[in-house]
Protein backbone atom coordinates (compact mmCIF):
# COMPACT_ATOMS: atom_id res chain seq x y z
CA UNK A 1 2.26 16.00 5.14
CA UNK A 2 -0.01 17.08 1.95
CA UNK A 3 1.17 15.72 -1.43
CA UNK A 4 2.71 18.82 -2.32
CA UNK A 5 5.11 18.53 0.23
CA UNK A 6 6.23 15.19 -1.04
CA UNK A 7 7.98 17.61 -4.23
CA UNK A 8 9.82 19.51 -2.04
CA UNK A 9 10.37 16.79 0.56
CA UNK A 10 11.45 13.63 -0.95
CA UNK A 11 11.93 14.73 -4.87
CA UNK A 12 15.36 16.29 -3.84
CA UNK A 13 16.34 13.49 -1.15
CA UNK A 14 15.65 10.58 -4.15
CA UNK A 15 17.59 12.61 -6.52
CA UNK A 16 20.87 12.97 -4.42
CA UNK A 17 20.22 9.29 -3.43
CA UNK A 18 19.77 7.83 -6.64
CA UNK A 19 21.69 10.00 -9.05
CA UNK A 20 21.41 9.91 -13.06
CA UNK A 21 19.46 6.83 -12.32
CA UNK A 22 15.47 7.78 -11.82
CA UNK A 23 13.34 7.87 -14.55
CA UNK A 24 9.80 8.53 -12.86
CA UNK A 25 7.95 9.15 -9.43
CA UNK A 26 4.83 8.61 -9.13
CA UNK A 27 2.05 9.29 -6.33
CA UNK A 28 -0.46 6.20 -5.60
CA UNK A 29 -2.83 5.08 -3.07
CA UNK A 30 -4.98 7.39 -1.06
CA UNK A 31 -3.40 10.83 -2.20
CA UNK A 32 -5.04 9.69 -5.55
CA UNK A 33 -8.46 7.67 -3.87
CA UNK A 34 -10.11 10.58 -2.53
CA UNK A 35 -7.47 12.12 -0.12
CA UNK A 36 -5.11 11.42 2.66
CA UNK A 37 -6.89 10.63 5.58
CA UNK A 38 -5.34 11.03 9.40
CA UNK A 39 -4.35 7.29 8.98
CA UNK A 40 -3.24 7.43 5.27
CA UNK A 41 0.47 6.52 4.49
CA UNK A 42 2.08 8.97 1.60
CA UNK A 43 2.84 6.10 -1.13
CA UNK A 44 5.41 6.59 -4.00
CA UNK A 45 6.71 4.68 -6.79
CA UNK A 46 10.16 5.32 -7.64
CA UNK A 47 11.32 3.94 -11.74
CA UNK A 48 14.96 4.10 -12.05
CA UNK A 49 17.26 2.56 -14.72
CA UNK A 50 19.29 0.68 -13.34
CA UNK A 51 19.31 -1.38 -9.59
CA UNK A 52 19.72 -0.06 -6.54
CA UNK A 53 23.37 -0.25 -4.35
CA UNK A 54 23.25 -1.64 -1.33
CA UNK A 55 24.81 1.65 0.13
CA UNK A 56 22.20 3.71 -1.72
CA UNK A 57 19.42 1.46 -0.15
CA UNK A 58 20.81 2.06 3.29
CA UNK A 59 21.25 5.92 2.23
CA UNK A 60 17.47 6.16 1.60
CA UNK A 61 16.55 3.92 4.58
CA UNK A 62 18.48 7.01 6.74
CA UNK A 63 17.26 9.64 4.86
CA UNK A 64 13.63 8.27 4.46
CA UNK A 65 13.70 7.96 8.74
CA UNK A 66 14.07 11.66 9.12
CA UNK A 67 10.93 12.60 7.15
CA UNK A 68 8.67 9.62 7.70
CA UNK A 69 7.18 9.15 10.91
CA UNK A 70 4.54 6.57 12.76
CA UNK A 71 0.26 7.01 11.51
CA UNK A 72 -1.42 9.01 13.23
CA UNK A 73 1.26 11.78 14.00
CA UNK A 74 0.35 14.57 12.49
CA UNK A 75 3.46 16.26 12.45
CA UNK A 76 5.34 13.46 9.87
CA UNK A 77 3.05 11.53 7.56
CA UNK A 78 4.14 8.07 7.12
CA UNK A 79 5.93 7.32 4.25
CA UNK A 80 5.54 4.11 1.80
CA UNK A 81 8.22 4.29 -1.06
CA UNK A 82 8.92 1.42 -3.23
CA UNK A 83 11.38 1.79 -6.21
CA UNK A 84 11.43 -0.82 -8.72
CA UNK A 85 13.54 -1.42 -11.65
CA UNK A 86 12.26 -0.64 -15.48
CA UNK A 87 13.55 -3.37 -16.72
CA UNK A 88 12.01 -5.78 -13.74
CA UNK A 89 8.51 -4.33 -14.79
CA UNK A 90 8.41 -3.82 -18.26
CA UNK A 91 8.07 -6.26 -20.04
CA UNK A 92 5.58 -7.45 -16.88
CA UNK A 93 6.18 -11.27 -16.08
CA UNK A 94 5.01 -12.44 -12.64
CA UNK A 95 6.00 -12.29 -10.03
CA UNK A 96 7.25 -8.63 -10.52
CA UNK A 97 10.78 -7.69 -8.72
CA UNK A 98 10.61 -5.02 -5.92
CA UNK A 99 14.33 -3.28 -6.18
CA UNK A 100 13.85 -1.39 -2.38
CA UNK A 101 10.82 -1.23 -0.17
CA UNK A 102 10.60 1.57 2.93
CA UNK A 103 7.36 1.17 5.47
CA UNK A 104 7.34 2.48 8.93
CA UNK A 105 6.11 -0.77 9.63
CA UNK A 106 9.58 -1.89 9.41
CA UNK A 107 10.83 0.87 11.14
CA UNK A 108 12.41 -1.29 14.24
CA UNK A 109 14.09 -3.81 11.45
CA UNK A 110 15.62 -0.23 9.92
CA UNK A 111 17.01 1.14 13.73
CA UNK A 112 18.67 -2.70 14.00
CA UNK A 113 20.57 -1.62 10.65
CA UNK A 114 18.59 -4.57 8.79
CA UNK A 115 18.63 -3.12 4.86
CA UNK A 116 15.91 -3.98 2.15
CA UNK A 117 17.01 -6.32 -0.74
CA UNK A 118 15.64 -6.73 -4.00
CA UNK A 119 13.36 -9.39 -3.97
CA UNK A 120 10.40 -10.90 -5.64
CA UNK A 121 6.66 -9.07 -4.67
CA UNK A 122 3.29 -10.26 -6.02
CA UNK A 123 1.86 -7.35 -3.92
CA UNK A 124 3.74 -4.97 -7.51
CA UNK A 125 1.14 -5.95 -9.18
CA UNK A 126 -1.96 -3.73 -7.74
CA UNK A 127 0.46 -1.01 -6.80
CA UNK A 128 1.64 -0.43 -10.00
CA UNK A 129 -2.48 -0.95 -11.43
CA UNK A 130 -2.66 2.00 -9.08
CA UNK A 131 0.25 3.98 -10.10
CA UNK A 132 -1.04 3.65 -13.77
CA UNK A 133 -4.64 4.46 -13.50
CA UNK A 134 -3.90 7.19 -10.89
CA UNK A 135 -1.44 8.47 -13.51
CA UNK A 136 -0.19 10.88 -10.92
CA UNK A 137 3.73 12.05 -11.48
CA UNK A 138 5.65 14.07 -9.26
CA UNK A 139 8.88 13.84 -11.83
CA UNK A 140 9.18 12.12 -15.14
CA UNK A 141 6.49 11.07 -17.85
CA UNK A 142 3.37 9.23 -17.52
CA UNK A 143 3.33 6.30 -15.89
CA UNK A 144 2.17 4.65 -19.07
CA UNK A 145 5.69 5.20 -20.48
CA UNK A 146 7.58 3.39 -18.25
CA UNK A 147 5.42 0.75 -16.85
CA UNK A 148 3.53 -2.14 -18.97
CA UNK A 149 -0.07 -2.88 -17.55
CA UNK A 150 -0.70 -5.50 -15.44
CA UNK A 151 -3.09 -8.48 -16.65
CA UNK A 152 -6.02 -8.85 -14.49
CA UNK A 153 -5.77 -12.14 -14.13
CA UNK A 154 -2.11 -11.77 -12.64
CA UNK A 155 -3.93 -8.84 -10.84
CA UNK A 156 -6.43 -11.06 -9.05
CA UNK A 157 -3.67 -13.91 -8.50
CA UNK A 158 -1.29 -10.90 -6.52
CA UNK A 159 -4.02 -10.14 -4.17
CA UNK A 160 -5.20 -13.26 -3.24
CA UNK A 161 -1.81 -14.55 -2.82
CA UNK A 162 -1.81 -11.47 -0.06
CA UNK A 163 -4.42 -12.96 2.48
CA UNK A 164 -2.46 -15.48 4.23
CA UNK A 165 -0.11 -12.59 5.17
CA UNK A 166 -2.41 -10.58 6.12
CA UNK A 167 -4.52 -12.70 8.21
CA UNK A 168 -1.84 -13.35 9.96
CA UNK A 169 -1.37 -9.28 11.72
CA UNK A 170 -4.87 -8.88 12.43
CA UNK A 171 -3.47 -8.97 15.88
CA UNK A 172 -1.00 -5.86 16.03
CA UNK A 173 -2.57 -4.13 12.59
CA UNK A 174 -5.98 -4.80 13.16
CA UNK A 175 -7.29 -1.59 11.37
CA UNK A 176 -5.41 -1.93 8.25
CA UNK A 177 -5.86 -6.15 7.72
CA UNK A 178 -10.01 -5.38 8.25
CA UNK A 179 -9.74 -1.95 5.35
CA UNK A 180 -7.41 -4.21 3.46
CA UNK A 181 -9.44 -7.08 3.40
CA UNK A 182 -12.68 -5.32 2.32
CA UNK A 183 -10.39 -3.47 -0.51
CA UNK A 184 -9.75 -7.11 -1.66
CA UNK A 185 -13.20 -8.20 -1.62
CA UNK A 186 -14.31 -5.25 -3.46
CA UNK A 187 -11.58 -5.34 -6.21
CA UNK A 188 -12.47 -8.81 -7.20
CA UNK A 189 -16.12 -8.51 -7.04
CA UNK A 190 -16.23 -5.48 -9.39
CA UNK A 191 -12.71 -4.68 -10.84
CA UNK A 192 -12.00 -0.96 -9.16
CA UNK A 193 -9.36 -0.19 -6.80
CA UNK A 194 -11.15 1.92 -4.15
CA UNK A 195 -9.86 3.87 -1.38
CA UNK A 196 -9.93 1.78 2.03
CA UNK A 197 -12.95 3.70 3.36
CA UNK A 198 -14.71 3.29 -0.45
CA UNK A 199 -14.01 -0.38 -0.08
CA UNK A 200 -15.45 -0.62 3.42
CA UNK A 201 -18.81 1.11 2.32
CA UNK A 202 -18.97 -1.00 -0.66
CA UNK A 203 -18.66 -3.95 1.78
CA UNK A 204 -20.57 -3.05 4.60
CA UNK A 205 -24.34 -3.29 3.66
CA UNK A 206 -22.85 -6.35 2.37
CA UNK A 207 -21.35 -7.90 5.61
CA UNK A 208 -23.90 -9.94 8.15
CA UNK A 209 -25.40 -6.97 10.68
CA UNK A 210 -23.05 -8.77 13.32
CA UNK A 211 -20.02 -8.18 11.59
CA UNK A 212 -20.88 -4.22 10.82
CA UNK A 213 -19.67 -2.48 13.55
CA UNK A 214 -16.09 -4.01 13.36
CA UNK A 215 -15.47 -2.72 9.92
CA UNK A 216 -17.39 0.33 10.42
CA UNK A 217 -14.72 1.33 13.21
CA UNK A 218 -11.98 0.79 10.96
CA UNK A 219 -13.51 2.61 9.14
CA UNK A 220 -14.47 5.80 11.38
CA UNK A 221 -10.73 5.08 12.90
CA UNK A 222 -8.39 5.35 9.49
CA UNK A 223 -10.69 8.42 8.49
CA UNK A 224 -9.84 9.99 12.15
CA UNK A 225 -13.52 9.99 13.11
CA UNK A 226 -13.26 7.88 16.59
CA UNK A 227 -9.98 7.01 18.37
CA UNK A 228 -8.93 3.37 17.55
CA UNK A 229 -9.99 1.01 20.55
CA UNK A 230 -10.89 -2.75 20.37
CA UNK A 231 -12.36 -3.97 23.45
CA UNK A 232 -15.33 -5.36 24.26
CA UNK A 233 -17.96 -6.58 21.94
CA UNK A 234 -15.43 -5.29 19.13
CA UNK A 235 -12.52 -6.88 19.88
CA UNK A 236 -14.21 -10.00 20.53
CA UNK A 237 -15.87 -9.19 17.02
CA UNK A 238 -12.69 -8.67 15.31
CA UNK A 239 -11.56 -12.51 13.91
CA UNK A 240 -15.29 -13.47 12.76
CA UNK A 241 -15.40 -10.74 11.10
CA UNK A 242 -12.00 -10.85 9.16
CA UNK A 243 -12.86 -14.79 8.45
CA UNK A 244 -16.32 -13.62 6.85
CA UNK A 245 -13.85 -11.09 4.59
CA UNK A 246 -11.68 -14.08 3.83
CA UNK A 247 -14.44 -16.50 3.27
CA UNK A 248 -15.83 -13.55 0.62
CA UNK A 249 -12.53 -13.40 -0.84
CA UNK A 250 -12.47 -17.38 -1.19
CA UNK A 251 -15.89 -17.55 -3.13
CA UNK A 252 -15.22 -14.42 -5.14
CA UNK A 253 -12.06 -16.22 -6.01
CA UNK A 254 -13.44 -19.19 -7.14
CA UNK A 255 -16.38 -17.86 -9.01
CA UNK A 256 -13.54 -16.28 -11.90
């Protein structure tokens, strides 16, 4: 699903959602990095005025299920939507209030009837970095207008505070924790926020030859270039090669 289809998709189903209440949406991530890729969720940023019902949260849960579907199909791109409150964001303080989070990650939580709740997110803080410099909207003003910037040091803090949480799905999300964990790496070693496959070049020629070919298939996977399969010398590859990322991450850290 191509970003233009996100207008005529999911501008109309926020709208009858969240009525008189949205002030902005905004595209992020990879439709503004250099493209979706076959692996690429469709991330938006919804700004509203006021917070979220619980009935309207389990509204857009239902609604957001019909036109979101698993990575990888091609017929239903997944769908990340986060809507956060203007007056949670702006002024910023830290941590940074997430009003209503959909992933299909969570899918299975959604099916039980489990509902998202406004709670506190560190992980706000690069998204909406991305939102602004992307500066990418799909209804409303600039981002600019609605959103404060986010400090780098609070920047740095939000992703670092990430890892732990990461680390621990490289199990089941393998892929993403490995792209994710180079994107870190690179952000704090240089400032930009790069596409996953931009981070993982930027970090390969910088990873020890034996770690190479276990981000480089993450790599060739999330851009749809070789089917995702960790056996073998790559699977058994896999942990080192995340702990060398985290180890990076540490001393990159520290060195601020």
């Amino acid at each position: 699903m191509p970003a233009p289809d996100a207008r005529h998709l999911l501008l109309p189903l926020l709208h009858r959602t969240l009525p008189d209440t949205v002030l902005g949406i905004y595209l992020h991530g990879s439709a503004t990095l250099g493209g979706l890729r076959l692996h690429s969720d469709l991330d938006l940023l919804v700004v509203v005025s006021r917070p979220t019902t619980r009935p309207q949260r389990r509204a857009l849960v239902e609604e957001l299920m019909k036109v979101s579907g698993p990575p990888g199909q091609r017929s239903r791109r997944p769908v990340e939507l986060i809507v956060v409150v203007q007056d949670d964001v702006r002024p910023w303080r830290y941590p940074p209030t997430c009003d209503f989070l959909y992933g299909e990650w969570l899918r299975e939580e959604y099916e039980r009837g489990v509902t998202p709740a406004p709670e506190p997110s560190p992980d706000l803080a690069p998204l909406l970095t991305m939102v602004l410099l992307a500066d990418a909207p799909l209804y409303g003003p600039p981002p600019a207008d609605l959103l404060a910037p986010v400090p780098h040091a609070d920047l740095r803090r939000a992703i670092v505070a990430g890892v732990p949480g990461l680390t621990g799905d490289l199990d089941t999300d393998t892929r993403n924790v490995l792209l994710t964990l180079a994107r870190i790496w690179t952000t704090l070693a240089t400032g930009a926020i790069r596409s996953k496959d931009a981070a993982a070049d930027w970090a390969l020629p910088r990873l020890p030859a034996e770690h190479r070919p276990v981000l480089a298939h993450a790599r060739a996977v999330y851009l749809g270039d070789e089917a995702e399969r960790w056996d073998g010398t790559l699977l058994s590859g896999v942990r080192p090669c995340a702990e060398f990322l985290v180890r990076a991450i540490e001393d990159e850290a520290q060195a601020a």
